[in-house]
C-alpha atoms as a PDB file:
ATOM      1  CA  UNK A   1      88.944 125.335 119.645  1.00  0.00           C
ATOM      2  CA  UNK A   2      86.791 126.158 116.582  1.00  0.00           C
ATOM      3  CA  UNK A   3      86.846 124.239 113.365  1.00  0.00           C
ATOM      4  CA  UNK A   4      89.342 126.625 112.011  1.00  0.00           C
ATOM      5  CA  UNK A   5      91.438 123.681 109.773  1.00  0.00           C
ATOM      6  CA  UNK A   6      93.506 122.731 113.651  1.00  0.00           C
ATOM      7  CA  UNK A   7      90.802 120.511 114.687  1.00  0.00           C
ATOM      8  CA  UNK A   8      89.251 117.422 113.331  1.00  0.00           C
ATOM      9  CA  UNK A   9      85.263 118.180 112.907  1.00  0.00           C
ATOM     10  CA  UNK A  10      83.894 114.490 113.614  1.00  0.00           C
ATOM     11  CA  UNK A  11      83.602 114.205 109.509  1.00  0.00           C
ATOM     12  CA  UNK A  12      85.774 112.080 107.264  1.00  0.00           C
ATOM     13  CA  UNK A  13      87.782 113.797 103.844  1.00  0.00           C
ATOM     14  CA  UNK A  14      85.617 111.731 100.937  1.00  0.00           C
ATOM     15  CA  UNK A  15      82.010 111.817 101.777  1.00  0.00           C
ATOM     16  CA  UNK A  16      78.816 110.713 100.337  1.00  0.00           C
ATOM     17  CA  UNK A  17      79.025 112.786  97.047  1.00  0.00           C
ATOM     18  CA  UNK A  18      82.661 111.453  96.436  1.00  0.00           C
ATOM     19  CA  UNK A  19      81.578 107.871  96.978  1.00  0.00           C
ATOM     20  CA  UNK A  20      78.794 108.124  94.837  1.00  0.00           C
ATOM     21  CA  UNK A  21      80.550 109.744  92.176  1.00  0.00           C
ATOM     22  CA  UNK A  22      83.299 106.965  91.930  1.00  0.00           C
ATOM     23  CA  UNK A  23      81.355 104.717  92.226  1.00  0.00           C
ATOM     24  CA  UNK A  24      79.138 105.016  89.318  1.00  0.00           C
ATOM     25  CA  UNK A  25      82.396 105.718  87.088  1.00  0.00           C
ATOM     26  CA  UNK A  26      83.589 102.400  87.963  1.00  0.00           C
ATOM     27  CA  UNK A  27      80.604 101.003  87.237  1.00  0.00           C
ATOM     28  CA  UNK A  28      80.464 102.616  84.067  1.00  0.00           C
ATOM     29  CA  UNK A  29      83.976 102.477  82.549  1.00  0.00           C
ATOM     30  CA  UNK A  30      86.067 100.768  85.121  1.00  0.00           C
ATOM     31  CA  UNK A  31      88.447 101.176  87.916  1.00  0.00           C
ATOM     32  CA  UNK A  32      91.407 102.383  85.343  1.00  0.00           C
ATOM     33  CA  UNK A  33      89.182 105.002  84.106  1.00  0.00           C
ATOM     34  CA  UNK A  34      88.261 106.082  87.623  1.00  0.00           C
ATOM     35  CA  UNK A  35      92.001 106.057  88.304  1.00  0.00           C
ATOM     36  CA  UNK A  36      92.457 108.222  85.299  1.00  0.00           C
ATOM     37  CA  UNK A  37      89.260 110.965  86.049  1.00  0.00           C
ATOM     38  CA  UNK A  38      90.655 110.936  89.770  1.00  0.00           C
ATOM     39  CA  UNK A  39      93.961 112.797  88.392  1.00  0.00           C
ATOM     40  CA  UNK A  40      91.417 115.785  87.373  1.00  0.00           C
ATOM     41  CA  UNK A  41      89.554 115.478  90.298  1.00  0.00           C
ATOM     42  CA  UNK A  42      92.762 116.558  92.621  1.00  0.00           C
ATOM     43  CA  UNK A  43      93.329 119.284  90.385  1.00  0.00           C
ATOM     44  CA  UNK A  44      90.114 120.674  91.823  1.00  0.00           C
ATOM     45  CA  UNK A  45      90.922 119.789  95.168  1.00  0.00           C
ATOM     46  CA  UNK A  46      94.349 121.261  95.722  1.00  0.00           C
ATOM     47  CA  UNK A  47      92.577 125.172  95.744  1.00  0.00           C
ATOM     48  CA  UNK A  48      89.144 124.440  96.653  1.00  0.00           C
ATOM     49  CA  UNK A  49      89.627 122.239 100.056  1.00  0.00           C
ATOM     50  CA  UNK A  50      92.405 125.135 101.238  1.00  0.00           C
ATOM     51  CA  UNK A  51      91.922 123.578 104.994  1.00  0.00           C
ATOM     52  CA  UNK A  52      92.975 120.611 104.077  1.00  0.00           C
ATOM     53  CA  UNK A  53      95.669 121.573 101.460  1.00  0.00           C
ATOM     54  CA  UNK A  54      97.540 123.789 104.002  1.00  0.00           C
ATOM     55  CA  UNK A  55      97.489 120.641 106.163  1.00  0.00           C
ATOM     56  CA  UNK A  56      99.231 118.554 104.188  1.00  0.00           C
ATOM     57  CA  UNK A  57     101.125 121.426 103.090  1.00  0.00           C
ATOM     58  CA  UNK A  58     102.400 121.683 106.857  1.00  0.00           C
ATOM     59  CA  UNK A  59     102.910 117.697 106.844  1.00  0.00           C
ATOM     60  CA  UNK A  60     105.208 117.673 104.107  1.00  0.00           C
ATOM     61  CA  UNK A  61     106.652 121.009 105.007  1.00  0.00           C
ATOM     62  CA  UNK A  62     107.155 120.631 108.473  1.00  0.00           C
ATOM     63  CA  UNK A  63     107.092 116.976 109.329  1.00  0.00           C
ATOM     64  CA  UNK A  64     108.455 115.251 106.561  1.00  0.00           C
ATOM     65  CA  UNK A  65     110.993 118.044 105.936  1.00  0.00           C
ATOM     66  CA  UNK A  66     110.137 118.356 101.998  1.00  0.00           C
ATOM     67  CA  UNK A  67     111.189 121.246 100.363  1.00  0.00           C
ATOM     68  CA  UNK A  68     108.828 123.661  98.316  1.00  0.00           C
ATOM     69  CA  UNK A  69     108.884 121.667  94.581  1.00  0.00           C
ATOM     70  CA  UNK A  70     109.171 118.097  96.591  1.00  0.00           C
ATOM     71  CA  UNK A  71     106.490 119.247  98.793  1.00  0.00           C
ATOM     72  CA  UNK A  72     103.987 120.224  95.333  1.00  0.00           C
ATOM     73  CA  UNK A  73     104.809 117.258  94.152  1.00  0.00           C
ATOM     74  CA  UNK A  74     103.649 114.967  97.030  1.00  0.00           C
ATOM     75  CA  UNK A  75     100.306 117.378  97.945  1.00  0.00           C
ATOM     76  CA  UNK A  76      99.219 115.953  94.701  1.00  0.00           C
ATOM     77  CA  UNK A  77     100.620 112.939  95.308  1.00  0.00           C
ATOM     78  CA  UNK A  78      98.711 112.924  98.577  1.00  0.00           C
ATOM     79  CA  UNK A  79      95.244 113.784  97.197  1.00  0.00           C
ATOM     80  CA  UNK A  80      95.395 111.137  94.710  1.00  0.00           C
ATOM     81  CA  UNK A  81      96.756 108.557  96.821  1.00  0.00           C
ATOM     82  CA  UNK A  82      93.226 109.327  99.387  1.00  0.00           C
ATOM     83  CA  UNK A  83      91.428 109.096  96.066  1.00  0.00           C
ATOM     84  CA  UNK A  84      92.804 105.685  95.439  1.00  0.00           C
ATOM     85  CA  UNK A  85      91.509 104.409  98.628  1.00  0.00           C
ATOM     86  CA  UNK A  86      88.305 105.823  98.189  1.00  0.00           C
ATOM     87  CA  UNK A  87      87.801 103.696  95.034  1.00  0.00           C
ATOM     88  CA  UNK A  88      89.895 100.498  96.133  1.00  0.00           C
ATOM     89  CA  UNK A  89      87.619 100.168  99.068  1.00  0.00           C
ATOM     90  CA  UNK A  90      84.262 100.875  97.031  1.00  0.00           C
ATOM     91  CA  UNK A  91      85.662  98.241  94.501  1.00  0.00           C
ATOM     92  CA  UNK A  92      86.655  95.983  97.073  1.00  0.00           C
ATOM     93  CA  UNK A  93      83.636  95.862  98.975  1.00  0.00           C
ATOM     94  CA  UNK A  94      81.618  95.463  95.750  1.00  0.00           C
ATOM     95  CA  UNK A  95      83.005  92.189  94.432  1.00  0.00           C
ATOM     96  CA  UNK A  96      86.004  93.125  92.606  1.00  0.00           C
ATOM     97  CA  UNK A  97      88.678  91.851  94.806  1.00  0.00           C
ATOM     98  CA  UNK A  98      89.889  89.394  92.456  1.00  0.00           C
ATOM     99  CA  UNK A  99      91.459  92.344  90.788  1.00  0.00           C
ATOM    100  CA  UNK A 100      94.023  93.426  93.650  1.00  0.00           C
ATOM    101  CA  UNK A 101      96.848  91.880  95.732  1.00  0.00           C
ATOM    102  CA  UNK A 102      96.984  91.422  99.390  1.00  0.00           C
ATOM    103  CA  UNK A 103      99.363  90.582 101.650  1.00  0.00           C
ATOM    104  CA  UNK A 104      99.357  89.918 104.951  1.00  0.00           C
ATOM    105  CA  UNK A 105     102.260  90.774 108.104  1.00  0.00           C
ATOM    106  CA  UNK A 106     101.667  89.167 111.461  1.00  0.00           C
ATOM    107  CA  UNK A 107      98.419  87.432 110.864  1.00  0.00           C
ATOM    108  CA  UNK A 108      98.878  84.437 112.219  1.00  0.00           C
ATOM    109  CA  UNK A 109      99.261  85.930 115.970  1.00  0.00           C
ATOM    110  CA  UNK A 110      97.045  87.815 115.093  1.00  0.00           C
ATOM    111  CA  UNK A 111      94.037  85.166 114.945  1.00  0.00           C
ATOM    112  CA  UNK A 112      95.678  83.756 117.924  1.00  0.00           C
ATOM    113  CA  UNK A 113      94.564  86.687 119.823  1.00  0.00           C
ATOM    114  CA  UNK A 114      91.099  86.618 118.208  1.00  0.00           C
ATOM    115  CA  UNK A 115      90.932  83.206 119.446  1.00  0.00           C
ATOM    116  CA  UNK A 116      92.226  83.626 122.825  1.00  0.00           C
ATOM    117  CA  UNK A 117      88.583  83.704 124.509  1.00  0.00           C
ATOM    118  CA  UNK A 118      89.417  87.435 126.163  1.00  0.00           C
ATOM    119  CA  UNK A 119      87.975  89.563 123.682  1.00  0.00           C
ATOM    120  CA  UNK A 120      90.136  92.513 122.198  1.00  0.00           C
ATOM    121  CA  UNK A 121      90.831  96.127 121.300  1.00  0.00           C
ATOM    122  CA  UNK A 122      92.122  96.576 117.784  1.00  0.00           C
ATOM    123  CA  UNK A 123      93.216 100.469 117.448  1.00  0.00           C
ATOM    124  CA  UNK A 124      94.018 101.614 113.544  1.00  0.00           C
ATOM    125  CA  UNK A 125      94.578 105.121 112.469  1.00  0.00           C
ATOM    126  CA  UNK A 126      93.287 107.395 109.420  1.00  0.00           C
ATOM    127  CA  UNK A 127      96.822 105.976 107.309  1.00  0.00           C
ATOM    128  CA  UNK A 128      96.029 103.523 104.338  1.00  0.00           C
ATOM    129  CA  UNK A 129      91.905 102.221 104.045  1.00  0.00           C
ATOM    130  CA  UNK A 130      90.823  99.989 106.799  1.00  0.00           C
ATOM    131  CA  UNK A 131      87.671  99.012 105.437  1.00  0.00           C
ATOM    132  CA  UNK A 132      89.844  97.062 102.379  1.00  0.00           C
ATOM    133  CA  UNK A 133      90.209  94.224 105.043  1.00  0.00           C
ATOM    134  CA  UNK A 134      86.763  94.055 106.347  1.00  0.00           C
ATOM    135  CA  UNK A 135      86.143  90.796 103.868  1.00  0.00           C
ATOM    136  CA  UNK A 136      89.264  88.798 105.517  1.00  0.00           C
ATOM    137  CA  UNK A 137      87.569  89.237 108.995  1.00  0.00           C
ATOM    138  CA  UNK A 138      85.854  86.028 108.092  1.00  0.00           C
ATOM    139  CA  UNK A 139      83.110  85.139 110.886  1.00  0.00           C
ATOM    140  CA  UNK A 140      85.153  87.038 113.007  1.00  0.00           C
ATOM    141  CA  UNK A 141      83.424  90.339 111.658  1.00  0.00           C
ATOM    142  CA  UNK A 142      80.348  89.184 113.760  1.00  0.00           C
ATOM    143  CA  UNK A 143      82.284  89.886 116.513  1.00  0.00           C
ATOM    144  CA  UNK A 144      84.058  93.187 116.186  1.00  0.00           C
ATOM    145  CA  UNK A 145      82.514  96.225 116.531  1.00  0.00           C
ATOM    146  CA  UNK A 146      83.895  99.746 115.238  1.00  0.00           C
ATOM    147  CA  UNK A 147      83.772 102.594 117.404  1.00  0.00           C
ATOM    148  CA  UNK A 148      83.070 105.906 115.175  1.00  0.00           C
ATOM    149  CA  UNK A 149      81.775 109.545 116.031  1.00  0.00           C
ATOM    150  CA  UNK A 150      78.178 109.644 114.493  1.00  0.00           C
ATOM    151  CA  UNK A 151      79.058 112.435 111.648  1.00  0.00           C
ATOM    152  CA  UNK A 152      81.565 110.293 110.608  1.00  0.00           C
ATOM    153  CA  UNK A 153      79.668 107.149 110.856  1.00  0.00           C
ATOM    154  CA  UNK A 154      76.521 108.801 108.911  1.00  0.00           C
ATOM    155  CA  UNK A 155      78.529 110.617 105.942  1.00  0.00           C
ATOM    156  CA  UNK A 156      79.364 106.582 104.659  1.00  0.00           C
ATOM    157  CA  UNK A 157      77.079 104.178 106.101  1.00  0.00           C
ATOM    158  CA  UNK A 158      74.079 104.280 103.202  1.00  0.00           C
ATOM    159  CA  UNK A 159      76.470 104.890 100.175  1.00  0.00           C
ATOM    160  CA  UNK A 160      78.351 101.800 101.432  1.00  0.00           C
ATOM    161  CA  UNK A 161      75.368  99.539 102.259  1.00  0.00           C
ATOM    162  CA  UNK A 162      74.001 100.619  98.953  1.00  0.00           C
ATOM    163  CA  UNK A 163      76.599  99.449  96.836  1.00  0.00           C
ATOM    164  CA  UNK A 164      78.490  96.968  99.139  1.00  0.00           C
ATOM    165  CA  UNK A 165      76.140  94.926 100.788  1.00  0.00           C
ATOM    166  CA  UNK A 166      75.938  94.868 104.773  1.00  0.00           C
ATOM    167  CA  UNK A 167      79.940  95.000 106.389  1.00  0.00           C
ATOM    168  CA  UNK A 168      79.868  91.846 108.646  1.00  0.00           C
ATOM    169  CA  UNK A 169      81.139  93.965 111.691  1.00  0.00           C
ATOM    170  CA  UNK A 170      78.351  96.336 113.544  1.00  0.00           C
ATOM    171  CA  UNK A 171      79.309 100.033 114.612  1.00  0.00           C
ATOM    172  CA  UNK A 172      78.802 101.660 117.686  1.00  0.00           C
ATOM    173  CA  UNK A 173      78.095 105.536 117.037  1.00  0.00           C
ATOM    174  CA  UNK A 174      79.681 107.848 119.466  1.00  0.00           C
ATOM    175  CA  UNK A 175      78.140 110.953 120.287  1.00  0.00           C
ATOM    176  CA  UNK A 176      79.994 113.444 121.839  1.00  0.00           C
ATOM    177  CA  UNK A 177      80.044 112.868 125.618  1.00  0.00           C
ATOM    178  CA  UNK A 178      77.464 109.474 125.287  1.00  0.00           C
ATOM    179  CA  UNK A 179      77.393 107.560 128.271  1.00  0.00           C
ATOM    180  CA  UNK A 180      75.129 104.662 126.147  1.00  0.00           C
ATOM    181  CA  UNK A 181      78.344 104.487 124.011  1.00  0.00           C
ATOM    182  CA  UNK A 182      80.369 103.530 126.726  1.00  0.00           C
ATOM    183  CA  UNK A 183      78.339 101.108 128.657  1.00  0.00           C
ATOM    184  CA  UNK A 184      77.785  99.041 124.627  1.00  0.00           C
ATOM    185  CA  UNK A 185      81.776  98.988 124.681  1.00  0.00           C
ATOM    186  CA  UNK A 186      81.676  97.474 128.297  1.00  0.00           C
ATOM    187  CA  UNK A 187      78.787  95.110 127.037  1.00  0.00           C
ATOM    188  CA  UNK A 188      81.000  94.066 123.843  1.00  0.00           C
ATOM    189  CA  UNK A 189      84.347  93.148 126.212  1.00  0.00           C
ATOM    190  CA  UNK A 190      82.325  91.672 128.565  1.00  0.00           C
ATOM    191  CA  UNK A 191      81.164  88.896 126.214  1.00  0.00           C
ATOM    192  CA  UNK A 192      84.760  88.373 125.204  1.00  0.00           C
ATOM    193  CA  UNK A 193      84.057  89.903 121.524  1.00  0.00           C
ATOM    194  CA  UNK A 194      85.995  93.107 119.671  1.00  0.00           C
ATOM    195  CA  UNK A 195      86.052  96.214 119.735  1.00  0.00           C
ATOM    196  CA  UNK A 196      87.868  98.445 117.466  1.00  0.00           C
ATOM    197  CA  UNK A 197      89.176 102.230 117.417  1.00  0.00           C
ATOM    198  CA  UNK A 198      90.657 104.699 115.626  1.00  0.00           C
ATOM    199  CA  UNK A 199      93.975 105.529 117.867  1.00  0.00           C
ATOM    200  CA  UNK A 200      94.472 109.272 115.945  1.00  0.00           C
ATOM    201  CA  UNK A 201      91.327 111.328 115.741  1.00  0.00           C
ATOM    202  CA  UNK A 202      88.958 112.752 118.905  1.00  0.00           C
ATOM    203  CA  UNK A 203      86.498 115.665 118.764  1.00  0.00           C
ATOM    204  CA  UNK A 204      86.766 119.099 120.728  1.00  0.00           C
ATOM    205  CA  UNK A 205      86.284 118.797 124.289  1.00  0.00           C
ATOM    206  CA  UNK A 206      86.959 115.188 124.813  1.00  0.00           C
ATOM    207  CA  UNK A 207      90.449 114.494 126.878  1.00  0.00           C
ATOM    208  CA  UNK A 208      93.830 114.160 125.381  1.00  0.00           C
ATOM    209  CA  UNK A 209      97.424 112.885 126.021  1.00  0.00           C
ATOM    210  CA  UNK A 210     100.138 114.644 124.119  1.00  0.00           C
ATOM    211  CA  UNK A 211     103.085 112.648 123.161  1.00  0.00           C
ATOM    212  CA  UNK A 212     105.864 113.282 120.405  1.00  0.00           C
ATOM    213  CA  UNK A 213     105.172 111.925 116.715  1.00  0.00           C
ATOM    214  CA  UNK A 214     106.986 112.237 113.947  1.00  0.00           C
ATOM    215  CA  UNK A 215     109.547 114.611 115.902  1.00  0.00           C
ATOM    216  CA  UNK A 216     106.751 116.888 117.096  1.00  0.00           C
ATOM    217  CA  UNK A 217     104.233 117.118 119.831  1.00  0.00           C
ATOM    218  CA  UNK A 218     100.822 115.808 118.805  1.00  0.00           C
ATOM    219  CA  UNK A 219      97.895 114.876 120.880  1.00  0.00           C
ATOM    220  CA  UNK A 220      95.974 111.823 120.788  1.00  0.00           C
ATOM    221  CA  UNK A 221      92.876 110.678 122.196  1.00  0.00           C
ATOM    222  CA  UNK A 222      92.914 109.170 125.768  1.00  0.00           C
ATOM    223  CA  UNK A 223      89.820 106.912 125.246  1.00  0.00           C
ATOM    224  CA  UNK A 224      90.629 104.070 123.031  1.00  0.00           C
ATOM    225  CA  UNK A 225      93.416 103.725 125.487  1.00  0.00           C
ATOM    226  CA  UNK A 226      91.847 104.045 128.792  1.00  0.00           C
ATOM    227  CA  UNK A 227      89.740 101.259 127.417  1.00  0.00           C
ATOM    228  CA  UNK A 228      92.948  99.114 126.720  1.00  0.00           C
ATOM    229  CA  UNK A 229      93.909  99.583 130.178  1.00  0.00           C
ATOM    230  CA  UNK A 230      90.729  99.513 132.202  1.00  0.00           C
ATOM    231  CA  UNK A 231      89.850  96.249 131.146  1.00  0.00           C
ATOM    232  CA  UNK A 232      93.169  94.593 130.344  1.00  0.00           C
ATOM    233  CA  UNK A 233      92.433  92.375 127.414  1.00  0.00           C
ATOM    234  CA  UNK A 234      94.671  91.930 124.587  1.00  0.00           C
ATOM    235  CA  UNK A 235      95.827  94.645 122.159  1.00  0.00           C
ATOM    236  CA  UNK A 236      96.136  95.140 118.288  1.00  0.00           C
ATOM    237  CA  UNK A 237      97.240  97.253 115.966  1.00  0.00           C
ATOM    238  CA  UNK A 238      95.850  97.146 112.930  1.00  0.00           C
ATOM    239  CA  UNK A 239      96.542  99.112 109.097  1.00  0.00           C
ATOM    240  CA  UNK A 240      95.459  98.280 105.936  1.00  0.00           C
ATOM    241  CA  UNK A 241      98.167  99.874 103.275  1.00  0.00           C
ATOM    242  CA  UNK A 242      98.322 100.401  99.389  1.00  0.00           C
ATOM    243  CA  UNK A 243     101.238  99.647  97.657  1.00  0.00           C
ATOM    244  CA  UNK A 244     101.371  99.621  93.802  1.00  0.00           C
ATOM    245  CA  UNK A 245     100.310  97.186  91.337  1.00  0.00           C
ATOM    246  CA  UNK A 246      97.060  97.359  93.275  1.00  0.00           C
ATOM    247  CA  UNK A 247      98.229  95.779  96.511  1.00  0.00           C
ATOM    248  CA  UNK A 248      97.025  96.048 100.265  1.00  0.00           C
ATOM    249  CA  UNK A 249      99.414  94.843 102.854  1.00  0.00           C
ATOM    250  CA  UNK A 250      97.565  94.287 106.147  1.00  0.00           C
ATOM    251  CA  UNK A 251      99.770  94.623 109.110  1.00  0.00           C
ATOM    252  CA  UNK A 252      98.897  93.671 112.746  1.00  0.00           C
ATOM    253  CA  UNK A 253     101.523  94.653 115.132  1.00  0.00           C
ATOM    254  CA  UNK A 254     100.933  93.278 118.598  1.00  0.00           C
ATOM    255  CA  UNK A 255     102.730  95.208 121.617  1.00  0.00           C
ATOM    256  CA  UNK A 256     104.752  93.121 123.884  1.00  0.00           C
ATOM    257  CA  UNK A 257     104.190  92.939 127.695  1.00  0.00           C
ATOM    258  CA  UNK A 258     100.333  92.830 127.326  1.00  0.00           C
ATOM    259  CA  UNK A 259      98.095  93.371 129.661  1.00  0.00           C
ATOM    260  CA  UNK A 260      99.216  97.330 129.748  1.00  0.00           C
ATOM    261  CA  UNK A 261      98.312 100.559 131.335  1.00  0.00           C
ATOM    262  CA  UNK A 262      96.854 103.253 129.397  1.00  0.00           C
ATOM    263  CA  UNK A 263      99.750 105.169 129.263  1.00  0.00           C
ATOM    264  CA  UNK A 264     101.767 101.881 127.932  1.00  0.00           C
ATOM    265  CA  UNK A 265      99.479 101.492 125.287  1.00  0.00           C
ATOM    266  CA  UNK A 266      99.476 104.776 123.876  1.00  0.00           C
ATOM    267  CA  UNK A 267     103.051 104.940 123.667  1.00  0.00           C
ATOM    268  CA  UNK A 268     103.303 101.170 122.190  1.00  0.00           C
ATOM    269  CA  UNK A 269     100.440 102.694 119.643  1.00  0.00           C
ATOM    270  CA  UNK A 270     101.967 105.845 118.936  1.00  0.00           C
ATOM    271  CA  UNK A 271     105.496 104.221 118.281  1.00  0.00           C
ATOM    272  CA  UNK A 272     103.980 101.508 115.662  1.00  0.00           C
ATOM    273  CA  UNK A 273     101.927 104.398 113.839  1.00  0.00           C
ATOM    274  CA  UNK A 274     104.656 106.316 113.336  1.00  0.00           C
ATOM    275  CA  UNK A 275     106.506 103.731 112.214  1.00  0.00           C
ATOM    276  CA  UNK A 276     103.695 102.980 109.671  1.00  0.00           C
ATOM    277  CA  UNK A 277     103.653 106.449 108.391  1.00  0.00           C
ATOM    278  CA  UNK A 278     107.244 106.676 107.476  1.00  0.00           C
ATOM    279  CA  UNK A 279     107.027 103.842 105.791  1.00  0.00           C
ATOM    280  CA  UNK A 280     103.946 105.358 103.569  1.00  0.00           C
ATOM    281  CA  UNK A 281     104.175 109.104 104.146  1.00  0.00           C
ATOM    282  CA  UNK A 282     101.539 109.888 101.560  1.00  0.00           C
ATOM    283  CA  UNK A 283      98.807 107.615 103.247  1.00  0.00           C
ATOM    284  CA  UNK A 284      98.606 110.061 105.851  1.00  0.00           C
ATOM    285  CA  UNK A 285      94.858 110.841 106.113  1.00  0.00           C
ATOM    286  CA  UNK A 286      94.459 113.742 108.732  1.00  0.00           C
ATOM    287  CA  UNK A 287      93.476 116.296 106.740  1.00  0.00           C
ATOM    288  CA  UNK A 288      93.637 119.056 108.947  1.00  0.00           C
ATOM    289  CA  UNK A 289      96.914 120.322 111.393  1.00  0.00           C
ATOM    290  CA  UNK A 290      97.202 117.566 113.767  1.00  0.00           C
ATOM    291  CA  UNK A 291     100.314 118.394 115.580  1.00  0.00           C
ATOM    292  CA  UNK A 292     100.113 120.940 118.782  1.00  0.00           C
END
């Protein structure tokens, strides 16, 4: 299937131009007046990203069950809300934390598994802004290592080291169909350390299990899984979330009846997202038509 707006390209919504942008503004006259310029800035969006806008178009339409004025009202809603991230995470990561809220659900058990001596898979999904907790990881950052697809991984990594310092966690690149990948993955669970997925994103080509979400048929990626399974170690899910008044709520939701089979897994992960996502519709971050 061709990149025709029904299948994710390996790049993330928010590149290196939007980073950069945001993050001299904030720099310059603050994270209210970024806020503020952002409100413009999905003005432009809404007509000139049409992919993406008859995505979440389709989300609202379709899966959330909006009609036509409610569903206006949240595709703003929805651009803005990415914006947010965008800037929380750049402000974040650049010292500035003293300036938000964060809360935290399950994080107790949470360590315990970090300091179970097994080693882990953490799966999150493209909802909320992951990289807001990457501070909290403590000295376990040295430890965990993010699985991305290269684009992806290259669109952020020098804007981010630029401006935010070195994240304590390392990244292993994927490229499409990369055995070396696979065998650092097997190296990293092996040594009883982390490794860490997106559960809701894979690349054309690479193999699939379709399950229902959010009352329709969606497929997800089989990998992240498969590794969950394979080498039966404990499993996490993991979503960083804004709420207002500039507050993150990390939640880690922890399946029961671990160690699991691939299949177990997925559904355990699938379940918990979707759960997530009706609980903050408009931090939805798939910006093209995910569902079958």
């Amino acid at each position: 299937m061709g990149n025709n707006g029904k299948q994710w390209s390996g790049r993330s919504r928010g590149g290196g131009f939007g980073y950069n942008f945001f993050i001299l503004l904030m720099k310059v006259a603050g994270i209210r007046s970024a806020y503020a310029f952002l409100s413009l800035v999905v003005v432009y969006f809404i007509p000139f990203a049409p992919r993406a806008t008859r995505a979440v178009w389709f989300y609202n339409r379709r899966i959330l069950g909006y009609g036509r004025l409610h569903s206006a009202v949240k595709l703003y809603a929805h651009y803005y809300a990415l914006g947010q991230t965008i800037i929380d995470r750049v402000a974040i990561g650049s010292g500035m934390e003293r300036k938000y809220k964060f809360e935290f659900e399950n994080y107790d058990a949470f360590l315990r598994v970090l300091d179970g001596g097994r080693g882990a898979v953490i799966i999150g999904a493209h909802v909320g802004c992951w990289g807001t907790g990457a501070g909290f990881f403590g000295d376990y950052a040295r430890k965990m290592h993010l699985v991305m697809y290269d684009a992806e991984y290259r669109q952020i990594k020098s804007v981010m080291e630029k401006h935010c310092g070195q994240e304590g966690y390392k990244v292993i690149a994927v490229n499409e169909g990369g055995i070396e990948s696979i065998l650092r993955i097997k190296e990293v669970l092996d040594r009883k350390e982390y490794v860490c997925f997106q559960g809701d994103r894979f690349v054309e080509g690479s193999p699939t299990v379709t399950l229902p979400f959010m009352g329709h048929e969606a497929p997800f990626p089989a990998g992240p899984f498969a590794v969950a399974g394979k080498f039966r170690v404990p499993v996490v899910f993991y979503y960083a979330m804004r709420e207002r008044g500039r507050r993150y709520r990390f939640i880690f939701d922890i399946p029961d009846g671990q160690p699991m089979t691939r299949d177990a897994v997925l559904g355990s992960y699938v379940r918990s997202l979707e759960a997530v996502v009706r609980r903050y519709p408009q931090q939805w971050f798939n910006f093209y038509r995910f569902w079958s």
